[in-house]
Protein backbone atom coordinates (compact mmCIF):
# COMPACT_ATOMS: atom_id res chain seq x y z
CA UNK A 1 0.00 0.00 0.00
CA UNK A 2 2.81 2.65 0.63
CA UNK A 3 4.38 1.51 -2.72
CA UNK A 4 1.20 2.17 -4.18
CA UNK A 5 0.78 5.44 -2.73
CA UNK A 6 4.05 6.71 -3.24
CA UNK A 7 3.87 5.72 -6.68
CA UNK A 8 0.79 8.07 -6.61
CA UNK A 9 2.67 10.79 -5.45
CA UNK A 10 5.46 10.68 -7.62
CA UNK A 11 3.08 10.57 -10.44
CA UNK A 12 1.32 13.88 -9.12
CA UNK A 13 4.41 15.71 -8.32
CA UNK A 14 5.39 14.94 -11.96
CA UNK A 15 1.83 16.44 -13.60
CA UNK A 16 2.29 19.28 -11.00
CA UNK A 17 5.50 19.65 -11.93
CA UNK A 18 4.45 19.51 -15.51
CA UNK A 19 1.87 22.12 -14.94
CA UNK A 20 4.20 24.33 -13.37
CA UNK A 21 7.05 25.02 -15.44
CA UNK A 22 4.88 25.04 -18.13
CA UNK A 23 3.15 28.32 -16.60
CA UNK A 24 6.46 29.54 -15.61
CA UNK A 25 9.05 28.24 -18.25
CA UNK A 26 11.51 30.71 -17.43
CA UNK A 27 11.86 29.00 -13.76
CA UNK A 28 14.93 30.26 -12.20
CA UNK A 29 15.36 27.61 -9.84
CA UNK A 30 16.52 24.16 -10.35
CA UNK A 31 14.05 21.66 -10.93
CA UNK A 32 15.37 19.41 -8.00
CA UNK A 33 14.39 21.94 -5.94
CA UNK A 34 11.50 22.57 -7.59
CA UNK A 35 9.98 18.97 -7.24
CA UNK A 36 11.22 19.20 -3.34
CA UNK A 37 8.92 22.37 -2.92
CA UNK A 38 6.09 20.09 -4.48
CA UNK A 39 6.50 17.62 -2.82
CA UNK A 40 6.78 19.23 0.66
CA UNK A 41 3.47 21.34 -0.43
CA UNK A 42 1.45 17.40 -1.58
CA UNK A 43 2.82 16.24 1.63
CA UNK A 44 1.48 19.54 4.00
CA UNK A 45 -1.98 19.37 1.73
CA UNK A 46 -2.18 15.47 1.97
CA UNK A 47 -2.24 15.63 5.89
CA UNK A 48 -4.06 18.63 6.24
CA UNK A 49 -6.93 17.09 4.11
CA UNK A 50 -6.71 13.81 6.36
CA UNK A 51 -7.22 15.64 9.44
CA UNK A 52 -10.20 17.33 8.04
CA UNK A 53 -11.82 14.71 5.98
CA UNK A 54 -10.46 11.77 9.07
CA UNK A 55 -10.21 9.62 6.12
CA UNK A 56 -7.11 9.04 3.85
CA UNK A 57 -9.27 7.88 0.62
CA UNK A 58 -11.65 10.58 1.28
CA UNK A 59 -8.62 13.15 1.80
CA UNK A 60 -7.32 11.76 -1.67
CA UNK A 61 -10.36 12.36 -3.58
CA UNK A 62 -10.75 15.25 -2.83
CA UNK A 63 -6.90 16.91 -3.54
CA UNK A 64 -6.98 15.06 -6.62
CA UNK A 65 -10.84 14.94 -8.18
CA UNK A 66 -11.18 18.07 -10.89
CA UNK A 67 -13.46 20.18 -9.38
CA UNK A 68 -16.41 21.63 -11.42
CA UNK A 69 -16.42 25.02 -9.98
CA UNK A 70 -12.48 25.70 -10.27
CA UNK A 71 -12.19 24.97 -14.06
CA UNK A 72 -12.07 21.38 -13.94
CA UNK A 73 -8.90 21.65 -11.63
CA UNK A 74 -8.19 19.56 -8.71
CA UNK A 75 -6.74 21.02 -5.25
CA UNK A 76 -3.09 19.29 -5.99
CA UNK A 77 -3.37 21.14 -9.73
CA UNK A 78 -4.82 24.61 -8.13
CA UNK A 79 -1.77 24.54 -5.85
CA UNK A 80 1.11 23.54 -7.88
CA UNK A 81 1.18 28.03 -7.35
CA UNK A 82 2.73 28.72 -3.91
CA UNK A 83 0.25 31.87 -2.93
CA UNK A 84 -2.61 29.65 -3.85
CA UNK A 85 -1.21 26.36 -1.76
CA UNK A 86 -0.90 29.04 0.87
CA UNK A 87 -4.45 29.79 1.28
CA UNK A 88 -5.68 26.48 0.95
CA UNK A 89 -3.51 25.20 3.77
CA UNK A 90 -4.93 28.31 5.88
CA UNK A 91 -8.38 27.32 5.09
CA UNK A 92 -7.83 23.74 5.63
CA UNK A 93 -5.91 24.19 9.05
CA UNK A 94 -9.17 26.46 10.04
CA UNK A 95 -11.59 24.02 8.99
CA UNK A 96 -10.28 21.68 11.48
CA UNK A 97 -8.95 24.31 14.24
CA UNK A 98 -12.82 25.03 14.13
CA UNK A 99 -14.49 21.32 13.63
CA UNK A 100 -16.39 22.50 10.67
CA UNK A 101 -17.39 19.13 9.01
CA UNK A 102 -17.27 16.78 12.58
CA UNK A 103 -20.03 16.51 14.15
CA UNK A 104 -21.75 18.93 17.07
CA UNK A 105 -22.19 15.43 19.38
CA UNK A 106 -19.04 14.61 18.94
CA UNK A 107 -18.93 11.76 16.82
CA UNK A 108 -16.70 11.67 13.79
CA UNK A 109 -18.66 11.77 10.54
């Protein structure tokens, strides 16, 4: 399973990547340390979303399902740009700072 999922990464890093310097193709940095900036960002997104969603296949659908109402993007494509990762992380982190989706009785949804 962590073969599987790594393998899942790698392959969204690389369309991320893909996406990104070919929005930016005069990227001044090193793609190395462009892919380790992705990665880091899937990785911050990917646990955010767990905590939130309290489900890891959940938390995966949703980063990586296009989304109607953002141009057919998914989250992982929407923040392949650093300002935009930014705010989603914000929102995410107060989602769950503020128990928006768990439930008022206290049982996880």
């Amino acid at each position: 399973m962590a073969r599987e999922q790594d393998a899942s990464l790698a392959e969204i890093i690389d369309k991320i990547r893909i996406l990104l310097t070919g929005e930016n193709s005069s990227a001044s940095e090193p793609e190395s340390v462009v892919d380790d900036l992705l990665s880091a960002r899937i990785q911050r997104l990917t646990v955010l979303a767990q905590q939130v969603f309290g489900d890891e296949a959940k938390a995966q659908f949703w980063l990586t399902e296009p989304q109607p109402h953002f141009r057919g993007k998914s989250i992982l494509q929407l923040a392949s740009r650093g300002d935009v990762a930014r705010q989603i992380e914000e929102a995410m982190r107060r989602i769950d700072e503020e128990r928006i989706f768990r439930d008022p009785r206290g049982l996880e949804p």
